[in-house]
N, C-alpha and C. Protein backbone atom coordinates (compact mmCIF):
# COMPACT_ATOMS: atom_id res chain seq x y z
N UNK A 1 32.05 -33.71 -7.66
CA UNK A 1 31.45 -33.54 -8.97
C UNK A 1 30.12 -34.28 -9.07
N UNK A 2 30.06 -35.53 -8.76
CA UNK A 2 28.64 -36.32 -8.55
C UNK A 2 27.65 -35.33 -7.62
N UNK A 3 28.27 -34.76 -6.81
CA UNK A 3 27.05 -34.32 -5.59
C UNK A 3 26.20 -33.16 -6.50
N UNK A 4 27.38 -32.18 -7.65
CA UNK A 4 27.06 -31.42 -8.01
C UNK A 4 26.08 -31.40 -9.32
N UNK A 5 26.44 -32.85 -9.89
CA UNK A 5 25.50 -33.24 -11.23
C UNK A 5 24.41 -33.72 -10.35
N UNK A 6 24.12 -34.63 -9.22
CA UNK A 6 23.00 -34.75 -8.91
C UNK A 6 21.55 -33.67 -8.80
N UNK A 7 22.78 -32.43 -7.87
CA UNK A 7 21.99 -31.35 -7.34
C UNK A 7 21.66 -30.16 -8.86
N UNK A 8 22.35 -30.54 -10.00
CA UNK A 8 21.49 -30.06 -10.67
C UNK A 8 20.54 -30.74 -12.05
N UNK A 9 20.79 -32.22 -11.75
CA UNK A 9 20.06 -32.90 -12.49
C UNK A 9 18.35 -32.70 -11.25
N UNK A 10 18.62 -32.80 -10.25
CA UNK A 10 17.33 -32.65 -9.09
C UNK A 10 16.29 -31.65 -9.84
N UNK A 11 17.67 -30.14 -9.86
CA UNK A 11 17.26 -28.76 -9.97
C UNK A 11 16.12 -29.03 -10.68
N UNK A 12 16.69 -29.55 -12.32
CA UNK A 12 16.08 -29.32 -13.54
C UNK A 12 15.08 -30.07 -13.64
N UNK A 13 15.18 -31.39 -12.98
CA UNK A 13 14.01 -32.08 -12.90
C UNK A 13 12.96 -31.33 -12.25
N UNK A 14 12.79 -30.76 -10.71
CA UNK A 14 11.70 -29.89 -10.00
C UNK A 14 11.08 -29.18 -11.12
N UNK A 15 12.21 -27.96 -11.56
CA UNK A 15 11.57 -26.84 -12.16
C UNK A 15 11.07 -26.31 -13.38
N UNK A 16 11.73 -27.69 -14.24
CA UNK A 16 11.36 -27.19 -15.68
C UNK A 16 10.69 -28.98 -15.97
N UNK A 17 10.10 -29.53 -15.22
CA UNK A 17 9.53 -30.67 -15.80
C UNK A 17 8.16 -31.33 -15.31
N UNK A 18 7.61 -31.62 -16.21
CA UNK A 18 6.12 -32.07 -15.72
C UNK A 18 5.84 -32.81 -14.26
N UNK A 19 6.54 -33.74 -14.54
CA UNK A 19 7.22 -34.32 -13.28
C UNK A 19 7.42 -33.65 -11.74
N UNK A 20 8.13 -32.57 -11.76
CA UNK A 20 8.57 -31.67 -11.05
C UNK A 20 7.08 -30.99 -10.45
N UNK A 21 6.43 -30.55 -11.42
CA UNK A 21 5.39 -29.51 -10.77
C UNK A 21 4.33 -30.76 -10.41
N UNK A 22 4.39 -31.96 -11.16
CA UNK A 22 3.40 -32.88 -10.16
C UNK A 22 4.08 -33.10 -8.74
N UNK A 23 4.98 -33.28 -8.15
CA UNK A 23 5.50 -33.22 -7.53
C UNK A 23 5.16 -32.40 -6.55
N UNK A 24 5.60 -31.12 -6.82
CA UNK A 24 5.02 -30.17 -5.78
C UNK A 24 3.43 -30.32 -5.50
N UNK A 25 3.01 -30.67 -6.70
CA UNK A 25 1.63 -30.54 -6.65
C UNK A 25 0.81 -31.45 -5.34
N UNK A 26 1.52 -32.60 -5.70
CA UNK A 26 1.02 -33.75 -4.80
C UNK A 26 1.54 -32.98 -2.90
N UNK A 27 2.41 -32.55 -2.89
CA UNK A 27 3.00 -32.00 -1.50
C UNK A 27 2.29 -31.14 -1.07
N UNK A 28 1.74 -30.08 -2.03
CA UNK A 28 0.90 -29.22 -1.79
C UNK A 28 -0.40 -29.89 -1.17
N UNK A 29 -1.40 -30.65 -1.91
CA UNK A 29 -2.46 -30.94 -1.25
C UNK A 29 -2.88 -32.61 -2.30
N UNK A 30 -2.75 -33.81 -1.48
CA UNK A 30 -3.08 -34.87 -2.27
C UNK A 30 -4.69 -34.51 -3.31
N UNK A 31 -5.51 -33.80 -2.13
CA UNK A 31 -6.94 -33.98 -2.81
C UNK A 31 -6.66 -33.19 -4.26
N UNK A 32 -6.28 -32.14 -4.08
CA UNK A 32 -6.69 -31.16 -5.23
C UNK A 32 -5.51 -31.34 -6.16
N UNK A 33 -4.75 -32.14 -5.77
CA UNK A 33 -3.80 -32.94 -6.87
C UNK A 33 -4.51 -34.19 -7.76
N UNK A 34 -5.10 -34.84 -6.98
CA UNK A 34 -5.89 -35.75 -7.38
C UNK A 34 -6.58 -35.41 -8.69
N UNK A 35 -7.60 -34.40 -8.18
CA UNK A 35 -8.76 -33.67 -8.80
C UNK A 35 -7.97 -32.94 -10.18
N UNK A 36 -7.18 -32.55 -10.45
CA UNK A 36 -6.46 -32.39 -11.78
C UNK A 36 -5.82 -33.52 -12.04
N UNK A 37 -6.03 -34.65 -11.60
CA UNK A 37 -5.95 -35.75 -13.26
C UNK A 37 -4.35 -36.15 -12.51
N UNK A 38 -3.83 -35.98 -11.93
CA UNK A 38 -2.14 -36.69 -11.24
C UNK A 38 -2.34 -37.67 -10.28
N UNK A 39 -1.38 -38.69 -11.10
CA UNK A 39 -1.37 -39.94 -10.60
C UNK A 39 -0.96 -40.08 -9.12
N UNK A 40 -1.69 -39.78 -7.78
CA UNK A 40 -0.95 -39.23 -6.78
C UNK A 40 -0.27 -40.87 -6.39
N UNK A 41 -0.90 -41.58 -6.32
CA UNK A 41 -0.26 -42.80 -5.49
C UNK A 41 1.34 -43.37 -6.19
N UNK A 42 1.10 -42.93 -7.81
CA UNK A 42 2.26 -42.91 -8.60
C UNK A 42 3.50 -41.80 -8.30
N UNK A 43 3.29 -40.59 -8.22
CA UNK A 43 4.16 -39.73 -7.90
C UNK A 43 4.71 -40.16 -6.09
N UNK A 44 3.99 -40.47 -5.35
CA UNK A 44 4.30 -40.69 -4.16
C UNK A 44 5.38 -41.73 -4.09
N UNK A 45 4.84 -43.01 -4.86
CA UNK A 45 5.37 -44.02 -4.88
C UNK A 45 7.41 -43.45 -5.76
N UNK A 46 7.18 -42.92 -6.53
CA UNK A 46 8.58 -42.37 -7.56
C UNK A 46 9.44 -41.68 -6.46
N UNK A 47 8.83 -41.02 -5.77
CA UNK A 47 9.59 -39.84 -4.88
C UNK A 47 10.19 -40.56 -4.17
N UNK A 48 9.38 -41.67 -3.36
CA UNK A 48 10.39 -42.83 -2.15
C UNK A 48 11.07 -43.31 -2.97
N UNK A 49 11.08 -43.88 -4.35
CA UNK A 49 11.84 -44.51 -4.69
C UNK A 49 13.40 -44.34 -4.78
N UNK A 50 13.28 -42.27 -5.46
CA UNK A 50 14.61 -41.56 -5.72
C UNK A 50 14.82 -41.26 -4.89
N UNK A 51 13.59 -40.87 -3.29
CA UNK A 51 14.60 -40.59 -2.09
C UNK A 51 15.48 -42.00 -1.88
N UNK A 52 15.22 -43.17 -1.31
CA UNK A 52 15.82 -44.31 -1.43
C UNK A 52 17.35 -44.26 -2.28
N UNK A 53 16.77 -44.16 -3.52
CA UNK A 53 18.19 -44.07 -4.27
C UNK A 53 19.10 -43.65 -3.99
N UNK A 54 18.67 -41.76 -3.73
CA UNK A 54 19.77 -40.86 -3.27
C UNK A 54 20.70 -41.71 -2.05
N UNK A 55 19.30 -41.78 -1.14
CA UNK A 55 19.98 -42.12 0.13
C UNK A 55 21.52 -43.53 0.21
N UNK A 56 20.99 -44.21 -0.76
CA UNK A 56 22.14 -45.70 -0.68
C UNK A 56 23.23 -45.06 -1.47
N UNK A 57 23.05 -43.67 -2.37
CA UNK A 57 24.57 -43.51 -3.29
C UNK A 57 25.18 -42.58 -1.87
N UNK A 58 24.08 -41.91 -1.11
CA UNK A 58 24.87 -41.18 0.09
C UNK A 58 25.57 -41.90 1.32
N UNK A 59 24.89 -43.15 1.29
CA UNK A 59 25.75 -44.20 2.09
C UNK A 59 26.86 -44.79 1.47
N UNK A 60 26.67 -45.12 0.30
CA UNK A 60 27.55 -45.57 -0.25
C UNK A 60 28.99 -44.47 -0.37
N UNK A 61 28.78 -43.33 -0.18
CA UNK A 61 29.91 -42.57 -0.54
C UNK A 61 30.45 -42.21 1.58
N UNK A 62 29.30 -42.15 2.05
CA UNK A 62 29.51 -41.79 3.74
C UNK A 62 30.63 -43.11 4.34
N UNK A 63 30.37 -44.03 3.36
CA UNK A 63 30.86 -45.72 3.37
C UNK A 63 32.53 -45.54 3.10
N UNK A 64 32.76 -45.31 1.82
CA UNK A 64 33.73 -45.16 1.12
C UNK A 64 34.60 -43.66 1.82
N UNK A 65 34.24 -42.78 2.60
CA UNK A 65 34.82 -41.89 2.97
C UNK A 65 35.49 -42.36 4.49
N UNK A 66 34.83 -43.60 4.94
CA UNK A 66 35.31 -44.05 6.07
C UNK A 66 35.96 -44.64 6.25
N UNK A 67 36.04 -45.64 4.77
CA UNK A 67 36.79 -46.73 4.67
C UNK A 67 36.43 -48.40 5.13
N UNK A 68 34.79 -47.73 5.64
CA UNK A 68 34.21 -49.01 5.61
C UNK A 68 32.76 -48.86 6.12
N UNK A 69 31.93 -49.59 6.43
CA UNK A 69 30.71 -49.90 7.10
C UNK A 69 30.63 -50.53 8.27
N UNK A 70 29.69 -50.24 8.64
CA UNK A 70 28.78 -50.93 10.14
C UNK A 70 27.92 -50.33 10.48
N UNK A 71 27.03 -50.82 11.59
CA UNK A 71 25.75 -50.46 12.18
C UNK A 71 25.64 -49.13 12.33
N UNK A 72 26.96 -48.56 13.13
CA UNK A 72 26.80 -46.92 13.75
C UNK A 72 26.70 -46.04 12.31
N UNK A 73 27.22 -46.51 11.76
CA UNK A 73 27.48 -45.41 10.23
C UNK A 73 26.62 -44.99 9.99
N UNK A 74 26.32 -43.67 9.95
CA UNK A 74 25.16 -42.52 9.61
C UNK A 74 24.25 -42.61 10.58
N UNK A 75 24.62 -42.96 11.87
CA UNK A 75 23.68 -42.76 13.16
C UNK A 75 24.19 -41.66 13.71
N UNK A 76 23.57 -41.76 15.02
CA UNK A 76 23.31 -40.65 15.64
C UNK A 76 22.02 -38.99 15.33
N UNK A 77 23.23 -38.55 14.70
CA UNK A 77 22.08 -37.06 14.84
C UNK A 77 21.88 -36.75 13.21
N UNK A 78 22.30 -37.82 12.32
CA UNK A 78 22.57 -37.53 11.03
C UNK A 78 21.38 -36.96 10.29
N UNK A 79 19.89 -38.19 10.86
CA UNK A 79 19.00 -37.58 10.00
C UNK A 79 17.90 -36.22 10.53
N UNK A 80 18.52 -35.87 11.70
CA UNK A 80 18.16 -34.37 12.15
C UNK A 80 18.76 -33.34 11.65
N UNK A 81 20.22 -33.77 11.21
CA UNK A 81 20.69 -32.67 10.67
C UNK A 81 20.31 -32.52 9.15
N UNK A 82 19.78 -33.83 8.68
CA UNK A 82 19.33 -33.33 7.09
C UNK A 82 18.09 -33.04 6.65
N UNK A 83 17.19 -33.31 8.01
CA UNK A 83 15.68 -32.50 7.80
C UNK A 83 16.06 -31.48 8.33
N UNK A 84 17.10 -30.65 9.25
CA UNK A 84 17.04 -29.34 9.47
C UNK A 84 17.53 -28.67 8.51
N UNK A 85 18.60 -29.23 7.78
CA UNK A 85 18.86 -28.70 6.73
C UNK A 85 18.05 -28.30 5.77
N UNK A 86 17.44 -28.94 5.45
CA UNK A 86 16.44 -28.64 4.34
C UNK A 86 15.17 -27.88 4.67
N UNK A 87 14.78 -28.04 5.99
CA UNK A 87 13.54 -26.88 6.67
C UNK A 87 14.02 -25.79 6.79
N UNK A 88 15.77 -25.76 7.29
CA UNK A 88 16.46 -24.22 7.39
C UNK A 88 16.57 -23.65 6.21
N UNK A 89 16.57 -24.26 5.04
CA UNK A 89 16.87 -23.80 3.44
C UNK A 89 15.73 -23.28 3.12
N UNK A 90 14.61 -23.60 3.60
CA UNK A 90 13.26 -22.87 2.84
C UNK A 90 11.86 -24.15 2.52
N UNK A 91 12.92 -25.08 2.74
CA UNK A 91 11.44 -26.14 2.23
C UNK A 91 10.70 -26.30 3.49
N UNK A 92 9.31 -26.12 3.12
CA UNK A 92 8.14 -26.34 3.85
C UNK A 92 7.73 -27.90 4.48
N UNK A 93 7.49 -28.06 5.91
CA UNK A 93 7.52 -29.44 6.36
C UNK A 93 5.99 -29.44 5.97
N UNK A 94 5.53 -28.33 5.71
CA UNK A 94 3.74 -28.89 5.44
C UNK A 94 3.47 -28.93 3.66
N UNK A 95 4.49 -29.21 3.03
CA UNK A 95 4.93 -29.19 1.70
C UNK A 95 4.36 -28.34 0.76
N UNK A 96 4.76 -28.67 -0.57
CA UNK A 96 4.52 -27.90 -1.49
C UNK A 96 5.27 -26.66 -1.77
N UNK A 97 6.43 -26.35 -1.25
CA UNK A 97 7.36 -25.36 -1.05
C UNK A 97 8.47 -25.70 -0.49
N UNK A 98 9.54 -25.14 -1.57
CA UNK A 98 11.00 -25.60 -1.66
C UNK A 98 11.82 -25.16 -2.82
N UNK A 99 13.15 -25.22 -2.51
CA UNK A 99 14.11 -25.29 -3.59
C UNK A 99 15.25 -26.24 -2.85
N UNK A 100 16.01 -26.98 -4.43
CA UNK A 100 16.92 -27.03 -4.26
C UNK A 100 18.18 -26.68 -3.56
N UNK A 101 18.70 -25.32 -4.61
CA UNK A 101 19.55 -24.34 -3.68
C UNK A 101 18.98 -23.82 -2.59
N UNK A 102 18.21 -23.92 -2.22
CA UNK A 102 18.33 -23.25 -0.71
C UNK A 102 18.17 -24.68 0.23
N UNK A 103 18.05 -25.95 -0.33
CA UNK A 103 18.30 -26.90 0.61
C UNK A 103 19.85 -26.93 1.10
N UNK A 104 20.54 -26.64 -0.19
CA UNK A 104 22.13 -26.79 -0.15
C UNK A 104 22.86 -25.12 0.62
N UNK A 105 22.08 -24.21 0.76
CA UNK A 105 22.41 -23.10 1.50
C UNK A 105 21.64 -23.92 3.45
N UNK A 106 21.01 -24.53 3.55
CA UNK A 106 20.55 -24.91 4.57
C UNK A 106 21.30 -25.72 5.06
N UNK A 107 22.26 -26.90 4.07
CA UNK A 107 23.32 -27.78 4.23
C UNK A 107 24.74 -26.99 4.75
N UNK A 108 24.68 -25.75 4.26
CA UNK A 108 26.11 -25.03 4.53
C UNK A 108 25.49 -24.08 6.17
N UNK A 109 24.42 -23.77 6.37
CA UNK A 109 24.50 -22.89 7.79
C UNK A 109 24.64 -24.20 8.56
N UNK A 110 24.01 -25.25 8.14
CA UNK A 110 24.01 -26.49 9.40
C UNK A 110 25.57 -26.71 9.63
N UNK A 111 26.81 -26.77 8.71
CA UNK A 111 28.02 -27.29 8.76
C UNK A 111 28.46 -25.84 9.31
N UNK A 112 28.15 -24.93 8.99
CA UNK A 112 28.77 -23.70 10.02
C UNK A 112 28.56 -23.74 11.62
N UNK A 113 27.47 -23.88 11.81
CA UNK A 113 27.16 -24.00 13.20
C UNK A 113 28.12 -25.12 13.36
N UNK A 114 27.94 -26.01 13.20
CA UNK A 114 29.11 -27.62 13.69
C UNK A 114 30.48 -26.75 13.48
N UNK A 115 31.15 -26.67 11.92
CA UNK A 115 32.14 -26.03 12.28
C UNK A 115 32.84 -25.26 13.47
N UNK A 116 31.81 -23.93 13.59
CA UNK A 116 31.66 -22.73 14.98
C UNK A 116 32.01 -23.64 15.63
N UNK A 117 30.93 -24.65 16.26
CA UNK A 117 31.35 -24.91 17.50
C UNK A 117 32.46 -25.88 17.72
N UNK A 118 32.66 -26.67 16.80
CA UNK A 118 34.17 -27.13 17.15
C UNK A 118 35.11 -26.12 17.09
N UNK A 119 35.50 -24.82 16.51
CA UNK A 119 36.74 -24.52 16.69
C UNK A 119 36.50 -23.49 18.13
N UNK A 120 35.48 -23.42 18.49
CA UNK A 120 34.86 -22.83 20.05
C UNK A 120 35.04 -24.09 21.03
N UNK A 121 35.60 -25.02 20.70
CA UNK A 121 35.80 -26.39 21.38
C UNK A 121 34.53 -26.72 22.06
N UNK A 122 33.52 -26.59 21.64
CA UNK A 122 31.95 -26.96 22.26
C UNK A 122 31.59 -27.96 21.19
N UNK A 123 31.90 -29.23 21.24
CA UNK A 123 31.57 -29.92 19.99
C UNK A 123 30.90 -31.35 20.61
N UNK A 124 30.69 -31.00 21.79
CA UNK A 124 29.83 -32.68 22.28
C UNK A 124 28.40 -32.33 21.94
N UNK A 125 28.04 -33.38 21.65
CA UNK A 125 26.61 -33.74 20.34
C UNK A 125 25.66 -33.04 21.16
N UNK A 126 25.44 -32.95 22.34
CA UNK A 126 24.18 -32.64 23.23
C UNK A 126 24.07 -30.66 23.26
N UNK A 127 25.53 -29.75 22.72
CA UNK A 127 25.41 -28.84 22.86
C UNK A 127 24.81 -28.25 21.46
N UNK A 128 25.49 -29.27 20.05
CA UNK A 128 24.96 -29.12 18.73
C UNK A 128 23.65 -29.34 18.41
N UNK A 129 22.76 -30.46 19.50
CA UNK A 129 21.86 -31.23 19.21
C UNK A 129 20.97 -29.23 19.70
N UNK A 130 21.32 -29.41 20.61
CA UNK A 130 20.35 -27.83 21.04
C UNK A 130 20.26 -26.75 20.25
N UNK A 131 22.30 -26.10 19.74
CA UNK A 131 21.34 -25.26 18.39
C UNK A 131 20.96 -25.45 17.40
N UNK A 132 21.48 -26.44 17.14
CA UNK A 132 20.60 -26.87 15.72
C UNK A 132 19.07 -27.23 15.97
N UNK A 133 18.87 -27.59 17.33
CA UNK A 133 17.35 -27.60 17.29
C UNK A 133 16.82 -26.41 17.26
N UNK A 134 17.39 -25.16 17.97
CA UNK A 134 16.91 -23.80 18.59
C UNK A 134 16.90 -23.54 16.72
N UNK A 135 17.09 -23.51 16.39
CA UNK A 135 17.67 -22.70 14.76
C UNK A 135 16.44 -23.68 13.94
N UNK A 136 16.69 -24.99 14.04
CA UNK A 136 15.44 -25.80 13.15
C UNK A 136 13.92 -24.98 14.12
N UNK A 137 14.04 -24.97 15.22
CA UNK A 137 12.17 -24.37 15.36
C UNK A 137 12.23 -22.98 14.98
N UNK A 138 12.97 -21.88 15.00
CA UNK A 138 13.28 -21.03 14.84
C UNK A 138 12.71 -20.85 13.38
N UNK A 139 13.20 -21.82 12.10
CA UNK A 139 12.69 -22.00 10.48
C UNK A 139 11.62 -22.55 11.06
N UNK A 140 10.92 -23.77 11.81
CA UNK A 140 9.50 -23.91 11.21
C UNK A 140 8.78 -22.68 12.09
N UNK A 141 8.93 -21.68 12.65
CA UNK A 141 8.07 -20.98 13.09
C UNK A 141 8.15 -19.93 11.85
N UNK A 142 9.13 -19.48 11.67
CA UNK A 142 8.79 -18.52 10.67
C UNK A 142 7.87 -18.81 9.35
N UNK A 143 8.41 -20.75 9.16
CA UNK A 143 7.74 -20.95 7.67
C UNK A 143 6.00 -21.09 8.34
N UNK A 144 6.24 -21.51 9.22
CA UNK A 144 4.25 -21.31 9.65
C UNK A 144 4.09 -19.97 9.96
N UNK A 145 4.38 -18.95 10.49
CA UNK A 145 3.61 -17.58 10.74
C UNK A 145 3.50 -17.24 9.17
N UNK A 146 4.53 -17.23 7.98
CA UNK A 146 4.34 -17.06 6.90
C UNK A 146 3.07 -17.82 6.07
N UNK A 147 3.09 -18.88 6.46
CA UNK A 147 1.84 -19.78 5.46
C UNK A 147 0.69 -19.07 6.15
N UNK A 148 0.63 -18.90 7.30
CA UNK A 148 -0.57 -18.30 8.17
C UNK A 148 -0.99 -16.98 7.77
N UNK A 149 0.38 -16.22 7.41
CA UNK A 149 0.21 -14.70 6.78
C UNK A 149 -0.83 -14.44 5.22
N UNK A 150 0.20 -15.17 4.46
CA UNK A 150 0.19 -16.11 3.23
C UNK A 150 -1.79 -16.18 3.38
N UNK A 151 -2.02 -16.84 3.90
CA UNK A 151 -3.50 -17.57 3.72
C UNK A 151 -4.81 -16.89 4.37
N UNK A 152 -3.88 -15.69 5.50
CA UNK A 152 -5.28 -14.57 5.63
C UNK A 152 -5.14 -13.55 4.30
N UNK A 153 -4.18 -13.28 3.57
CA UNK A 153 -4.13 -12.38 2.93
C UNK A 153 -4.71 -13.42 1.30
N UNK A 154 -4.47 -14.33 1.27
CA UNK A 154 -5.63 -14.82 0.35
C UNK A 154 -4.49 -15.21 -0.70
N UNK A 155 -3.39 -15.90 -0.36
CA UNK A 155 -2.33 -16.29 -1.30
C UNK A 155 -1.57 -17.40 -1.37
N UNK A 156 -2.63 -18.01 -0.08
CA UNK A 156 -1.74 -19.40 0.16
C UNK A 156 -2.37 -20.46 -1.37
């Protein structure tokens, strides 16, 4: 229930709030964010802050699902799988483009592939680490031939 009030307190914040479109704005391009009057060093500074946040209530719950803490907890391949997640969903690594829901549709193909391959009994990290990489370049090539498309045709 928390994951789900977060992900749409996020939503509403992005899309229907001043906030939100500074946001994108600043991802899109600092200069020409600047140049309309947004506080960029302020919005930059807010964004680490709530990423931060998120991140300690997601430890805190990765914590509590384990039954405890230590060093290894949330190592390994964790934070590859949550920038692929979110590049596989649609958000742009050269920013300014994204959603929510499709970060959380990017969260569910990443747990399918893991799923797949454990019940295919292929579940040692070095065979996951490959498709999930093959599949993460796979999204940033498409999201760059698109921005590239996007910007000869005069729409980026």
């Amino acid at each position: 229930m928390i994951f789900l009030v977060i992900l749409l307190a996020t939503d509403f914040v992005l899309r229907r709030t001043t906030y939100g479109r500074q946001v994108f704005a600043v991802g899109g391009g600092i200069e020409a964010a600047r140049r309309a009057g947004i506080s960029v060093d302020w919005i930059r500074i807010s964004v680490f802050m709530i990423s931060g946040t998120l991140g300690a209530v997601g430890g805190l719950f990765l914590a509590s699902a384990t039954g405890g803490a230590d060093r290894s907890l949330g190592g390994g391949n964790q934070l590859m799988m949550c920038i692929a997640a979110a590049v596989i969903g649609g958000t742009s690594l050269f920013g300014g483009r994204g959603k929510v829901w499709s970060a959380l549709l990017g969260i569910l193909v990443i747990q399918s592939i893991v799923q797949g391959l454990n019940q295919m009994n292929l579940s040692s990290n070095a065979i996951q680490y490959m498709i999930t990489g093959a599949v993460l370049l796979i999204a940033v090539i498409i999201d760059s031939v698109s921005r590239r498309t996007q910007k000869t045709a005069g729409r980026a």
